[in-house]
PDB file of N, CA and C in Angstrom:
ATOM      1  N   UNK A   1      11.056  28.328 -48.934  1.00  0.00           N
ATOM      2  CA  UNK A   1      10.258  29.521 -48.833  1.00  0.00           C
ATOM      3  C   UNK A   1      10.595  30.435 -50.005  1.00  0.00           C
ATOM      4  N   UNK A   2       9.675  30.906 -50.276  1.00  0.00           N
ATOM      5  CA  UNK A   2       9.936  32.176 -51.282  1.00  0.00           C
ATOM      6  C   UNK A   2      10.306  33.214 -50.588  1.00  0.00           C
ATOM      7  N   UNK A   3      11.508  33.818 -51.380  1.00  0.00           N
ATOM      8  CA  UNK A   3      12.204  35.121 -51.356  1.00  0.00           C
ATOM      9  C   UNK A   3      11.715  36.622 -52.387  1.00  0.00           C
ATOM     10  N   UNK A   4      11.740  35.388 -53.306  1.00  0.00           N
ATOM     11  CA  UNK A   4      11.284  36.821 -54.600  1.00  0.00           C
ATOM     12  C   UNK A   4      10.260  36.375 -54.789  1.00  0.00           C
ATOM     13  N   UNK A   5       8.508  37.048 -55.028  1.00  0.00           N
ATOM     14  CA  UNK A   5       7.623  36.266 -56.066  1.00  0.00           C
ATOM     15  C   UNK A   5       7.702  36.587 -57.153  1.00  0.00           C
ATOM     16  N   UNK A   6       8.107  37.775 -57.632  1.00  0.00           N
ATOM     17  CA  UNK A   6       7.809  38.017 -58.743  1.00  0.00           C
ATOM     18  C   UNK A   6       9.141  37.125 -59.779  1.00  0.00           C
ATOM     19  N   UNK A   7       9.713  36.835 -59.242  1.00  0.00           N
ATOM     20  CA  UNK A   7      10.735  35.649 -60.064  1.00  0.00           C
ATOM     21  C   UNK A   7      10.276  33.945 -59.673  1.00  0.00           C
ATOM     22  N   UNK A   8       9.719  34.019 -58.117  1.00  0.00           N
ATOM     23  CA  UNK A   8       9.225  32.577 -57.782  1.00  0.00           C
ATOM     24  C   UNK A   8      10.662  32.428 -57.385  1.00  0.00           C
ATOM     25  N   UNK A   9      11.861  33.111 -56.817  1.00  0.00           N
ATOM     26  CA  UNK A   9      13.118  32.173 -56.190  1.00  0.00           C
ATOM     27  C   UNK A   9      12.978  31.843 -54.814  1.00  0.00           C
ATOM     28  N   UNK A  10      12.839  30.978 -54.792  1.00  0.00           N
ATOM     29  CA  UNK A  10      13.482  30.203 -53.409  1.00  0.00           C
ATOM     30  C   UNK A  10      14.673  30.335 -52.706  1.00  0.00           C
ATOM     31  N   UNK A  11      14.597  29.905 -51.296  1.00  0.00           N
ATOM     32  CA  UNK A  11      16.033  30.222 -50.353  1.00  0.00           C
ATOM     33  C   UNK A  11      16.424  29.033 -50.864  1.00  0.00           C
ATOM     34  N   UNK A  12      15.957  28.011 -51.460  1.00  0.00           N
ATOM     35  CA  UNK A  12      17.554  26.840 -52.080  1.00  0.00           C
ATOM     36  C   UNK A  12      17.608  27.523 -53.282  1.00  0.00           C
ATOM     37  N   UNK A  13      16.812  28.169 -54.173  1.00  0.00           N
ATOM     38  CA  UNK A  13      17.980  28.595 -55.175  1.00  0.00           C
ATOM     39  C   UNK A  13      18.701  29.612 -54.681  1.00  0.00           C
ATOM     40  N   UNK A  14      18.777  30.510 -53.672  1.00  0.00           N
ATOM     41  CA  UNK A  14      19.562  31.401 -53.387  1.00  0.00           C
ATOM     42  C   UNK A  14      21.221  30.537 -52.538  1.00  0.00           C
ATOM     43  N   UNK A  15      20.622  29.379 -51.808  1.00  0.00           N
ATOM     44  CA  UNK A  15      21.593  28.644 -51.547  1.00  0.00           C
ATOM     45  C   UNK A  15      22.598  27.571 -52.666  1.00  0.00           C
ATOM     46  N   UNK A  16      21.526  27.565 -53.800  1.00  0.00           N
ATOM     47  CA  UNK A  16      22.479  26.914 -54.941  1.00  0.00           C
ATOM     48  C   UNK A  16      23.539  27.797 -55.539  1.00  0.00           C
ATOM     49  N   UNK A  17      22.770  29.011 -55.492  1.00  0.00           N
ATOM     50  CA  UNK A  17      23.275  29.657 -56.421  1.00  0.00           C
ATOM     51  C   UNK A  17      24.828  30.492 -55.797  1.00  0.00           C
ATOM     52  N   UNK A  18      24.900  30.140 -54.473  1.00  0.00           N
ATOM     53  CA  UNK A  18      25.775  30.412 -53.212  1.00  0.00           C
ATOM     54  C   UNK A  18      26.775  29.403 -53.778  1.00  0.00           C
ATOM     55  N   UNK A  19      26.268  28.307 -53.458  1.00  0.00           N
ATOM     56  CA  UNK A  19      27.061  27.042 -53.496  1.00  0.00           C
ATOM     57  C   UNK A  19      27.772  26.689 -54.914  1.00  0.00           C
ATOM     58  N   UNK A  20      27.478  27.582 -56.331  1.00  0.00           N
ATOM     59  CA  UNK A  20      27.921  28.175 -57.326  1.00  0.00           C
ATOM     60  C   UNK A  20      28.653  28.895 -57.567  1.00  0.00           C
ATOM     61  N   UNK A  21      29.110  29.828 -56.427  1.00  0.00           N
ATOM     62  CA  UNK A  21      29.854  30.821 -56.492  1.00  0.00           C
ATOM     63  C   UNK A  21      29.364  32.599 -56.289  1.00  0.00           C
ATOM     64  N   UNK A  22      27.851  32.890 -56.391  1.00  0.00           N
ATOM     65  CA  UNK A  22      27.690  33.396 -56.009  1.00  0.00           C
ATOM     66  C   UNK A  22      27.686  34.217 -55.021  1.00  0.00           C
ATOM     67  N   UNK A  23      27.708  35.541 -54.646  1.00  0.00           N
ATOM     68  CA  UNK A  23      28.211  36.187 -53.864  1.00  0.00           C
ATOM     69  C   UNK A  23      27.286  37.480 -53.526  1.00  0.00           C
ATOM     70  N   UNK A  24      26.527  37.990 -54.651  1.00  0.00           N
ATOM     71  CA  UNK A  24      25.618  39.309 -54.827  1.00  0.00           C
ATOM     72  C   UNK A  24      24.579  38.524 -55.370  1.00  0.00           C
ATOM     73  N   UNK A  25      23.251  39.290 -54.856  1.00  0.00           N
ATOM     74  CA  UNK A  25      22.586  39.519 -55.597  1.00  0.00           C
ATOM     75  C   UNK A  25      22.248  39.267 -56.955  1.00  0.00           C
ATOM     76  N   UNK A  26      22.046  40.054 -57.516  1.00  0.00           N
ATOM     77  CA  UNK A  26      22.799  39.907 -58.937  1.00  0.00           C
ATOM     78  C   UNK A  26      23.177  38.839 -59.740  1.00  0.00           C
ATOM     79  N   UNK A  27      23.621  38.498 -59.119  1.00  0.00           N
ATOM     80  CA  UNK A  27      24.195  36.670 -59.270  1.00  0.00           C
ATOM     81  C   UNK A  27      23.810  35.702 -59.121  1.00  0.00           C
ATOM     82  N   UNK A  28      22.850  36.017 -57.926  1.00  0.00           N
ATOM     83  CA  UNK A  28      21.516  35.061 -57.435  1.00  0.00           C
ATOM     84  C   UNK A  28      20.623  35.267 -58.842  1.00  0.00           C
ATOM     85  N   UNK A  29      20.576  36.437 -59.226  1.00  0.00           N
ATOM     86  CA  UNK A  29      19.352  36.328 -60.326  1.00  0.00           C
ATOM     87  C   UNK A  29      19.730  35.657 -61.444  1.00  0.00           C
ATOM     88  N   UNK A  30      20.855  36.270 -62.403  1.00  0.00           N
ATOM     89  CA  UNK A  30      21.662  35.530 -62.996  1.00  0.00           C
ATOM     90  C   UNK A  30      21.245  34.232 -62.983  1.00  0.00           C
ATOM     91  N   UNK A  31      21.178  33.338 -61.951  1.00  0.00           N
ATOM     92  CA  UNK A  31      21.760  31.893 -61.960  1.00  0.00           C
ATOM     93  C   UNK A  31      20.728  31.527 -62.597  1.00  0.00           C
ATOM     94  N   UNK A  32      19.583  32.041 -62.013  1.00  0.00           N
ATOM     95  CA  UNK A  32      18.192  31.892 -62.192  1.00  0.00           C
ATOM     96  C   UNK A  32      17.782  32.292 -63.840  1.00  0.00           C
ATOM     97  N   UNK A  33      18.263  32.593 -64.598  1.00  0.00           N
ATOM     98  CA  UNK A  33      17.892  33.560 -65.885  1.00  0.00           C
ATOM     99  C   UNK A  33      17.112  34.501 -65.266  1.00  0.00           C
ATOM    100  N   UNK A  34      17.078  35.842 -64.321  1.00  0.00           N
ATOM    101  CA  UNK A  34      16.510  36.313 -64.037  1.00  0.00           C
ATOM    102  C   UNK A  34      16.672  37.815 -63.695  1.00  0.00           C
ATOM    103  N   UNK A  35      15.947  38.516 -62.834  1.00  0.00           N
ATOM    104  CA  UNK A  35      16.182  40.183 -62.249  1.00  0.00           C
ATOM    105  C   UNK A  35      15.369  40.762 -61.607  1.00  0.00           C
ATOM    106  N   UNK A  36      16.048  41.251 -60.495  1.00  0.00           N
ATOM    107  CA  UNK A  36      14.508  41.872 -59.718  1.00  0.00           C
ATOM    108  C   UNK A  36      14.069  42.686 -59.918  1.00  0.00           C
ATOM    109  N   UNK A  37      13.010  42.704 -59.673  1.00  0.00           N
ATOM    110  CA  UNK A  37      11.867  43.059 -60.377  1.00  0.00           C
ATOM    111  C   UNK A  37      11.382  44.273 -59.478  1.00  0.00           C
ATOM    112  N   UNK A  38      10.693  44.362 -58.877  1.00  0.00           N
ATOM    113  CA  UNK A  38      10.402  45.310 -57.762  1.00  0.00           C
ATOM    114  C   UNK A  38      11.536  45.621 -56.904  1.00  0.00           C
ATOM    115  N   UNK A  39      12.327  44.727 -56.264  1.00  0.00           N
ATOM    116  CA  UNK A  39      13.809  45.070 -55.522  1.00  0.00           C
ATOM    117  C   UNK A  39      13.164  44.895 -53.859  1.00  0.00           C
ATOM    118  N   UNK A  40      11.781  44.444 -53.529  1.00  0.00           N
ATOM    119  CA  UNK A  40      11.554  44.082 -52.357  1.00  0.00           C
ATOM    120  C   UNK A  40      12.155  43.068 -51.775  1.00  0.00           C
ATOM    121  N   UNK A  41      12.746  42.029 -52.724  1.00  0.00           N
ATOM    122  CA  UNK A  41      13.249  40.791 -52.438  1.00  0.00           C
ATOM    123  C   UNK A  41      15.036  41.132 -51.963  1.00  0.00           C
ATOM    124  N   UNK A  42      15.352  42.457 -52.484  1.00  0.00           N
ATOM    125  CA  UNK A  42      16.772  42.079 -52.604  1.00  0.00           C
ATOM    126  C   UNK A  42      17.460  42.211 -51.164  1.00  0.00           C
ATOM    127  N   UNK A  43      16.736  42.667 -50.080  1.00  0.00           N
ATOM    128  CA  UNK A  43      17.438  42.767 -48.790  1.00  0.00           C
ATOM    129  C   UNK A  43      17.962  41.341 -48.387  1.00  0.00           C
ATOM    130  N   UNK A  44      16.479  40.196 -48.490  1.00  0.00           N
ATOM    131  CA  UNK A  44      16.570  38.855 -48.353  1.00  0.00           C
ATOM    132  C   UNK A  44      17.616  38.485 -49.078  1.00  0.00           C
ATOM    133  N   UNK A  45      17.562  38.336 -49.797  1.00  0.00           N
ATOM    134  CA  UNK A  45      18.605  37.860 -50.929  1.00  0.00           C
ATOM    135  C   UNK A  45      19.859  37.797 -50.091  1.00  0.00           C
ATOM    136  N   UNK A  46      20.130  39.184 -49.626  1.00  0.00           N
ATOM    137  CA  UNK A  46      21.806  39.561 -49.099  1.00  0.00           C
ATOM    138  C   UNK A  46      21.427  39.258 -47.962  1.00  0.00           C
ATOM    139  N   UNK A  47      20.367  38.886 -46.947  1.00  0.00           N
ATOM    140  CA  UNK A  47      20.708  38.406 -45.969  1.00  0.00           C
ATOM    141  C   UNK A  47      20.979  36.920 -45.596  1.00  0.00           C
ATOM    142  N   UNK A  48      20.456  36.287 -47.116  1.00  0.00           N
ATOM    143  CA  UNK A  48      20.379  34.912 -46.945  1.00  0.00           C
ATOM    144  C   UNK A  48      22.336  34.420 -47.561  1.00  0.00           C
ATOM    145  N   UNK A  49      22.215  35.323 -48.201  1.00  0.00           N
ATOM    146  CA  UNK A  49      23.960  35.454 -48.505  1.00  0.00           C
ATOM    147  C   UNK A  49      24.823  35.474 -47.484  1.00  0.00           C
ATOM    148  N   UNK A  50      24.291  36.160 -46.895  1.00  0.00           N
ATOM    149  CA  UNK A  50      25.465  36.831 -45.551  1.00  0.00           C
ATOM    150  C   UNK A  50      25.240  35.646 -44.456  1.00  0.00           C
ATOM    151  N   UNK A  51      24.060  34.693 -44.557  1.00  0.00           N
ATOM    152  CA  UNK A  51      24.195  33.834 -43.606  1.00  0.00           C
ATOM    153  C   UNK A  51      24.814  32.537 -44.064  1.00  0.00           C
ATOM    154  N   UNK A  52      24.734  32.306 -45.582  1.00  0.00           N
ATOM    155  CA  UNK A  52      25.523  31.334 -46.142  1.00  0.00           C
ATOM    156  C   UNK A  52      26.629  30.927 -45.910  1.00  0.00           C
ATOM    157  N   UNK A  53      27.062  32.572 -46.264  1.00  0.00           N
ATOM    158  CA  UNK A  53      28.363  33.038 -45.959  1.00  0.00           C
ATOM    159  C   UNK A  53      28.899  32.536 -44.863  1.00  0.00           C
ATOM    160  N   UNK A  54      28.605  33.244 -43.846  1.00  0.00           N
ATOM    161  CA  UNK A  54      28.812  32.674 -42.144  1.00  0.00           C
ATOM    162  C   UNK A  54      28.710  31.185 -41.710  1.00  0.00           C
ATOM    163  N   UNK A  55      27.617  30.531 -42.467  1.00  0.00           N
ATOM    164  CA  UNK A  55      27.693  28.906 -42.324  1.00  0.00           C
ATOM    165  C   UNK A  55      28.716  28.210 -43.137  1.00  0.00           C
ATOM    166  N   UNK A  56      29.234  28.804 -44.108  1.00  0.00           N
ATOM    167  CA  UNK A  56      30.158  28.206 -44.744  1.00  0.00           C
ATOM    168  C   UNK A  56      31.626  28.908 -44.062  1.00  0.00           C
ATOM    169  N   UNK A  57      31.854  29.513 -43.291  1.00  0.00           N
ATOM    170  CA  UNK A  57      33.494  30.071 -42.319  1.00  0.00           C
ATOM    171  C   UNK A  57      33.229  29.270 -41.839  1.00  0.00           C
ATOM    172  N   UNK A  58      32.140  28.955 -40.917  1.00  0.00           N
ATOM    173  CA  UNK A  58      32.094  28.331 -39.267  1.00  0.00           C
ATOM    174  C   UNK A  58      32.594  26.769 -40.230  1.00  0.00           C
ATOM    175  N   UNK A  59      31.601  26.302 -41.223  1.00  0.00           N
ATOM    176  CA  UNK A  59      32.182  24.924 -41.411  1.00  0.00           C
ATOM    177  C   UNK A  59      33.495  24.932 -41.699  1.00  0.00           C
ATOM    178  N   UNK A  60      34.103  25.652 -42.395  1.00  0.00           N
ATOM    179  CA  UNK A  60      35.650  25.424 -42.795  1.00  0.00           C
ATOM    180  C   UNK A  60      36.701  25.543 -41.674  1.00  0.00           C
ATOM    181  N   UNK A  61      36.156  26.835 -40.828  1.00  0.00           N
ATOM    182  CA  UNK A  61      37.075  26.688 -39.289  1.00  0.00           C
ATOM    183  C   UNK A  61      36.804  25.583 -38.162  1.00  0.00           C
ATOM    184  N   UNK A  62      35.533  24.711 -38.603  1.00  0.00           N
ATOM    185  CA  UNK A  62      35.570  23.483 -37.694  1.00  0.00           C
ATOM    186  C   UNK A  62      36.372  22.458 -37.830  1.00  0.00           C
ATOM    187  N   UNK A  63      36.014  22.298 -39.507  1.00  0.00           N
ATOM    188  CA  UNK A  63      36.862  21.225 -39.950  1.00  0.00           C
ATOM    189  C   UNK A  63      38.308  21.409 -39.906  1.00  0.00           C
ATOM    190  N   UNK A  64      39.306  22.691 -40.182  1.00  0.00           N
ATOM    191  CA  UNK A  64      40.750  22.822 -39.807  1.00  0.00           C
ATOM    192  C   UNK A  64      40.549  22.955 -37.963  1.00  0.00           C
ATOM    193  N   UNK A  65      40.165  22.878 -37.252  1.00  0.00           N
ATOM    194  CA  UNK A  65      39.994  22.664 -36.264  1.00  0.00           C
ATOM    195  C   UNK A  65      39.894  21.092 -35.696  1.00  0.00           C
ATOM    196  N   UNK A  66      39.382  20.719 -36.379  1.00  0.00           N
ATOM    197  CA  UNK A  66      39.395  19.119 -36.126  1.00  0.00           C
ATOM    198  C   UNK A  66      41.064  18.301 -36.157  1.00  0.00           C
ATOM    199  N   UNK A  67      41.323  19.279 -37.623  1.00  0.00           N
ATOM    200  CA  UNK A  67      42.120  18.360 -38.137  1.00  0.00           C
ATOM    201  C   UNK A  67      43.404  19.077 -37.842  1.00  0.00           C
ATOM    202  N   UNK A  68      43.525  20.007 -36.895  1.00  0.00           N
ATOM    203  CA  UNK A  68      44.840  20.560 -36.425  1.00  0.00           C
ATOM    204  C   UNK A  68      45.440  19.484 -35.517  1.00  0.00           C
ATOM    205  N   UNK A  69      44.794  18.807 -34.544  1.00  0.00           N
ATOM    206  CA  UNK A  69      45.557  17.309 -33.598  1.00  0.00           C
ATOM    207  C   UNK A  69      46.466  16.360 -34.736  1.00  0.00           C
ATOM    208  N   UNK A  70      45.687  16.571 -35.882  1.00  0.00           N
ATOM    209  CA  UNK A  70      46.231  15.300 -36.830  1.00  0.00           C
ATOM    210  C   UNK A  70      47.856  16.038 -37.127  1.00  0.00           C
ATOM    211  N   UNK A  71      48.812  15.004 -36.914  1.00  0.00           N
ATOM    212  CA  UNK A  71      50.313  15.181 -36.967  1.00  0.00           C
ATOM    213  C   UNK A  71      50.662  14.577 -37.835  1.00  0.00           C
ATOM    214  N   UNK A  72      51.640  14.907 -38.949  1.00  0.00           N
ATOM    215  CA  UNK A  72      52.183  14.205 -39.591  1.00  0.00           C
ATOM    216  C   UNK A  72      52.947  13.072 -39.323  1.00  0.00           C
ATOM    217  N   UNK A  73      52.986  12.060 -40.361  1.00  0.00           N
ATOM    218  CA  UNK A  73      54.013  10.416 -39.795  1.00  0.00           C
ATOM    219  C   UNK A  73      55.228  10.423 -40.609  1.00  0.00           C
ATOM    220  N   UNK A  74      56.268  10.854 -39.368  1.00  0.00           N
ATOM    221  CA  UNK A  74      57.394  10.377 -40.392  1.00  0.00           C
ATOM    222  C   UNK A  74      57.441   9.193 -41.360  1.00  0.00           C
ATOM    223  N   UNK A  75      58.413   9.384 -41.931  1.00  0.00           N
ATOM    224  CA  UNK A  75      58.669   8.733 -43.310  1.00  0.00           C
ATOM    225  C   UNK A  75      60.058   7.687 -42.963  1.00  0.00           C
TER     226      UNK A  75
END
C-alpha cells in the first residue's frame, strides 16, 4: 500500500528501510533518495515504525524464550 504519494513509498519500503536500520522518518525518506513533501504521510510513516518496532521485540523475546529450556552440556 502506499504511504506517501507524493514520493510513491510503500509500507515495504518503510519496512526495508526498518530492516536497514532505520528508526525516523527521515530515514525512511533518506533510504528512498527522498523527503516529504506535504508531511501528510509522516504520521504513517511513524506508525508503521512503531509497529515494526513492536514486531521486531515480540520476535526477539520469543525466540530467547524458546531458547531459555536449552541448557548447556558439560564438557
Amino acid at each position: 500500500m502506499f504511504v506517501c504519494s507524493c514520493n510513491m513509498l510503500t509500507d515495504t519500503d518503510v519496512e526495508t528501510a526498518a530492516r536497514n536500520g532505520a528508526v525516523r522518518p527521515k530515514e525512511v525518506y533518506e533510504s528512498k533518495g527522498c523527503r516529504a513533501q506535504c508531511g501528510n504521510c509522516v504520521p504513517g510513516v511513524v506508525c508503521l515504525l512503531r509497529q515494526i518496532a513492536r514486531q521486531g521485540r515480540a520476535t526477539i523475546a520469543d525466540t530467547m524464550h524458546r531458547h531459555a529450556d536449552i541448557q548447556p552440556q558439560a564438557m
